[in-house]
N, C-alpha and C. Protein backbone atom coordinates (compact mmCIF):
# COMPACT_ATOMS: atom_id res chain seq x y z
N UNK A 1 77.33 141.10 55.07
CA UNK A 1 78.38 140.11 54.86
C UNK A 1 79.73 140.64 55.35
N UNK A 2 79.84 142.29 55.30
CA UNK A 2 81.03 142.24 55.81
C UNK A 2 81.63 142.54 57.14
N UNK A 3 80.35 142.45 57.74
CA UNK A 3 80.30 142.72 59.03
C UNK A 3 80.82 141.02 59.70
N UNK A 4 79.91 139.99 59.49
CA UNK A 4 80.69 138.61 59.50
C UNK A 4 82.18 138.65 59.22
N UNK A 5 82.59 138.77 57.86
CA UNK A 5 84.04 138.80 57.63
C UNK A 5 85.01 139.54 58.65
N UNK A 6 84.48 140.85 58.90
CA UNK A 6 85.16 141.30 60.14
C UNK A 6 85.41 141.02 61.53
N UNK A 7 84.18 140.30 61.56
CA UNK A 7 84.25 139.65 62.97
C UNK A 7 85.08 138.15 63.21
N UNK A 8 85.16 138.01 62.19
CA UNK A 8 85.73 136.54 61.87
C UNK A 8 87.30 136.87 61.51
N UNK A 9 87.56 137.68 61.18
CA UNK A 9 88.99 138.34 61.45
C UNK A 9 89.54 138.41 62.47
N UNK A 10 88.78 139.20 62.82
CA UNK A 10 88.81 139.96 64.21
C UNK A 10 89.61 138.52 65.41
N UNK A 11 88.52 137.50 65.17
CA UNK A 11 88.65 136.55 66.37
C UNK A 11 89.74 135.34 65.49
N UNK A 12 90.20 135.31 64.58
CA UNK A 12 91.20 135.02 63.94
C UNK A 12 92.55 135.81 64.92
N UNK A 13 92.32 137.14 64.84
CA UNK A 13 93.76 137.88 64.96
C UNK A 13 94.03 137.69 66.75
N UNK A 14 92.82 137.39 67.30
CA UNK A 14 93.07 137.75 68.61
C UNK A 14 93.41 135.97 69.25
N UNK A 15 92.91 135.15 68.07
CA UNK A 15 93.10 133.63 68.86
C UNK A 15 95.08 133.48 68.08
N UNK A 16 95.06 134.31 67.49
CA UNK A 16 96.99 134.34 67.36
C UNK A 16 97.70 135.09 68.02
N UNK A 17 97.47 136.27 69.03
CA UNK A 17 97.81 136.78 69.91
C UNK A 17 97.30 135.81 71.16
N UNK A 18 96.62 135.23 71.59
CA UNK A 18 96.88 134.36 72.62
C UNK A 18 97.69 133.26 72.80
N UNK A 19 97.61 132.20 71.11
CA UNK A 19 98.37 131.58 71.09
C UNK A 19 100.06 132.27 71.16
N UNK A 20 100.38 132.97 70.29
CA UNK A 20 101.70 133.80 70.53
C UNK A 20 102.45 134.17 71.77
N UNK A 21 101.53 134.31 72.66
CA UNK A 21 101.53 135.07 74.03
C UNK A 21 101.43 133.65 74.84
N UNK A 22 101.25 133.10 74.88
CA UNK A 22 101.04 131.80 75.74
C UNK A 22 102.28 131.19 75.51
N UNK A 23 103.23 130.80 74.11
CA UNK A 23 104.20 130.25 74.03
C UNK A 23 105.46 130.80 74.38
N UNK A 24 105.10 132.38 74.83
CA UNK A 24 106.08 132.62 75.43
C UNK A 24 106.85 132.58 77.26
N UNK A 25 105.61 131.72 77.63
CA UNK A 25 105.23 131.69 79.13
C UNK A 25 105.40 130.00 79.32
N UNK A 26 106.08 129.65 78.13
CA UNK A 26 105.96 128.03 78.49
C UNK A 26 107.28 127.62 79.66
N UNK A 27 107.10 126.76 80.72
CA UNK A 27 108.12 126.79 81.51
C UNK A 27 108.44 125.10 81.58
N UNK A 28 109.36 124.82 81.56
CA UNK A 28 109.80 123.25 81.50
C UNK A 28 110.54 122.76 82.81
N UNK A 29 110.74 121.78 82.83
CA UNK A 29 111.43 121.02 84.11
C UNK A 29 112.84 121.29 84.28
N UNK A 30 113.23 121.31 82.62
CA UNK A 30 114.91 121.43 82.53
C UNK A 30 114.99 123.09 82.65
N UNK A 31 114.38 123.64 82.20
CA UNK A 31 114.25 125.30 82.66
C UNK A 31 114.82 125.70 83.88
N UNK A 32 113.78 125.11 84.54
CA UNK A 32 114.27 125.38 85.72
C UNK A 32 115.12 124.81 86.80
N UNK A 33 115.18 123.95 86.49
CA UNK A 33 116.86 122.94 86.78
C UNK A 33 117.99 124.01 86.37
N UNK A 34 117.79 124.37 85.57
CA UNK A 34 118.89 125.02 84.36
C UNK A 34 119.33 126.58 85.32
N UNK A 35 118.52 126.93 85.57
CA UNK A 35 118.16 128.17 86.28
C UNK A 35 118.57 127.93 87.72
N UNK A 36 118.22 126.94 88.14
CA UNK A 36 118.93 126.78 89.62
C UNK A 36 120.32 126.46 89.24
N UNK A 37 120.97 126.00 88.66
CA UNK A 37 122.15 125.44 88.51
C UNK A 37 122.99 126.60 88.24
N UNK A 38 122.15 127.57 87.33
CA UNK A 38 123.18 129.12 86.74
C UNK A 38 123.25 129.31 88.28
N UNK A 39 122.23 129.58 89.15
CA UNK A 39 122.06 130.40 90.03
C UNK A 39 123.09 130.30 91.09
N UNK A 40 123.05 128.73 91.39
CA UNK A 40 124.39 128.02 92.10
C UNK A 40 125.87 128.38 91.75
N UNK A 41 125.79 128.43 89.97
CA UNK A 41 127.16 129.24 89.82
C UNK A 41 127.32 130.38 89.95
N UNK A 42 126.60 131.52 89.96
CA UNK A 42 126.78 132.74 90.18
C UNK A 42 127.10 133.17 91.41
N UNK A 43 126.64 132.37 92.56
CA UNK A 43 126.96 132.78 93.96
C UNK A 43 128.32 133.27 94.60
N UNK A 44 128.60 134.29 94.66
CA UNK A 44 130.00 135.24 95.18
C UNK A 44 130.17 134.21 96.66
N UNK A 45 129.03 134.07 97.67
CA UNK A 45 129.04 134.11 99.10
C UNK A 45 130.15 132.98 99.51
N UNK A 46 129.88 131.63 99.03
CA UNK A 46 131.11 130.58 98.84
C UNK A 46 130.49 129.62 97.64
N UNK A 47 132.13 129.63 97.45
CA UNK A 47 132.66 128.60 95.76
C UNK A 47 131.90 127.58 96.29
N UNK A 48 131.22 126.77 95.53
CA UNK A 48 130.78 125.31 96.13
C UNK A 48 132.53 124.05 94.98
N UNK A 49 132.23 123.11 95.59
CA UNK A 49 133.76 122.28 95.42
C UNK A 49 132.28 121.86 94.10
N UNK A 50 133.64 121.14 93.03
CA UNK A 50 132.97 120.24 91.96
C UNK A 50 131.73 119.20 92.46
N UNK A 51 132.32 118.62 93.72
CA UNK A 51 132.03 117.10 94.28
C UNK A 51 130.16 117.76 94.65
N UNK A 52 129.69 118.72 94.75
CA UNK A 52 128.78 119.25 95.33
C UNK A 52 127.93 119.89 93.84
N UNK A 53 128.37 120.46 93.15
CA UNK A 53 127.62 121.15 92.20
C UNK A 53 126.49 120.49 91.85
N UNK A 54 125.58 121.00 91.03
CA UNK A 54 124.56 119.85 90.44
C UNK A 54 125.26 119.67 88.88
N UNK A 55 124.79 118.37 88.31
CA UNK A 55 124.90 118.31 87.30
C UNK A 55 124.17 118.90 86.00
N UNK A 56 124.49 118.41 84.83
CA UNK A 56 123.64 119.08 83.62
C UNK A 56 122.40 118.05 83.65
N UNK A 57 121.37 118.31 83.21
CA UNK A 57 120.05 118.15 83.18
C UNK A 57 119.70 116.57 82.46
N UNK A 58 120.40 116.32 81.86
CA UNK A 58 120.31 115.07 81.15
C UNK A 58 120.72 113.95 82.29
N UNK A 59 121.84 114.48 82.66
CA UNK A 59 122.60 113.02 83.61
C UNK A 59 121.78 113.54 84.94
N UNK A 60 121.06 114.32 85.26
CA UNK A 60 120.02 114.41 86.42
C UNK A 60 119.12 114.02 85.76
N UNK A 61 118.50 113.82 84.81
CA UNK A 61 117.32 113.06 84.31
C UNK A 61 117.57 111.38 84.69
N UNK A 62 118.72 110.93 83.98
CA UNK A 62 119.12 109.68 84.32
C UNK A 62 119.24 108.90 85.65
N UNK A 63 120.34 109.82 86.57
CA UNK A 63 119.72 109.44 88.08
C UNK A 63 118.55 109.45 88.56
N UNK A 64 117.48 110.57 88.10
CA UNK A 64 116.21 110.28 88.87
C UNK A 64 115.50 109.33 88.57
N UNK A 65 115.97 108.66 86.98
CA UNK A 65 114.89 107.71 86.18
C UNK A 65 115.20 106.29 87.20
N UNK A 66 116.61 106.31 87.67
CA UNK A 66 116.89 105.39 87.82
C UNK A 66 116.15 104.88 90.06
N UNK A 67 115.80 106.47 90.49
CA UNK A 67 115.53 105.88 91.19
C UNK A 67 113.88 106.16 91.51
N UNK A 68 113.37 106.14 90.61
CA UNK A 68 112.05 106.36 89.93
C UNK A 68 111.16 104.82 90.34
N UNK A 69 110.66 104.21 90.87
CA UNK A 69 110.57 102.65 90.93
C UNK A 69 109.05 102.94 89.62
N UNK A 70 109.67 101.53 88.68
CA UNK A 70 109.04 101.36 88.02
C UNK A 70 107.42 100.60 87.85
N UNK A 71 106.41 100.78 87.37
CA UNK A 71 105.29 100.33 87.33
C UNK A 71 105.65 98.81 86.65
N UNK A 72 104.90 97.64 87.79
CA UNK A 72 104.87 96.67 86.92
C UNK A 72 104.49 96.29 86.10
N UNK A 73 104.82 96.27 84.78
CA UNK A 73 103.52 95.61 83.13
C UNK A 73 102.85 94.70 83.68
N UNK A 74 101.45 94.71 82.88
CA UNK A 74 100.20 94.02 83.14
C UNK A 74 100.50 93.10 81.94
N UNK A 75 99.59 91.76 82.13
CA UNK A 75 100.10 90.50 81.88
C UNK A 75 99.14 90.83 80.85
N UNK A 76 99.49 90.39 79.07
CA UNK A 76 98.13 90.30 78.56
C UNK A 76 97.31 89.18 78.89
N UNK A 77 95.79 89.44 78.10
CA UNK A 77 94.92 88.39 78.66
C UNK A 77 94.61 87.82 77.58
């Protein structure tokens, strides 16, 4: 019996080290938006003007939604 219990530990402790380890590798859309945008500001080589920068991630969500063409709804029957 306690050979079960151990093994059943065992694969307990190791399915929470994967999960643990996996959530730290999660990568998102705004991530990396976010990351290009630092990256854009950090550049020494030339200042980019305001009129050029990208925006914050929300109001680039909004422009893209907007030119996103929408699916037409299906008619119920």
């Amino acid at each position: 019996m306690r050979g079960l219990t151990d093994n059943l530990l065992m694969r307990v402790f190791r399915l929470w080290w994967v999960l643990l380890l996996s959530a730290c590798g999660v990568i998102t859309s705004q991530g990396v938006y976010e990351g290009v945008r630092q990256q854009q500001q950090m550049r020494p080589d030339k200042p980019t003007p305001d009129t050029e920068r990208l925006p914050d991630y929300d109001k680039f969500k909004q422009e893209r939604d907007k030119l996103t063409p929408q699916a037409p709804e299906s008619q119920p029957v």
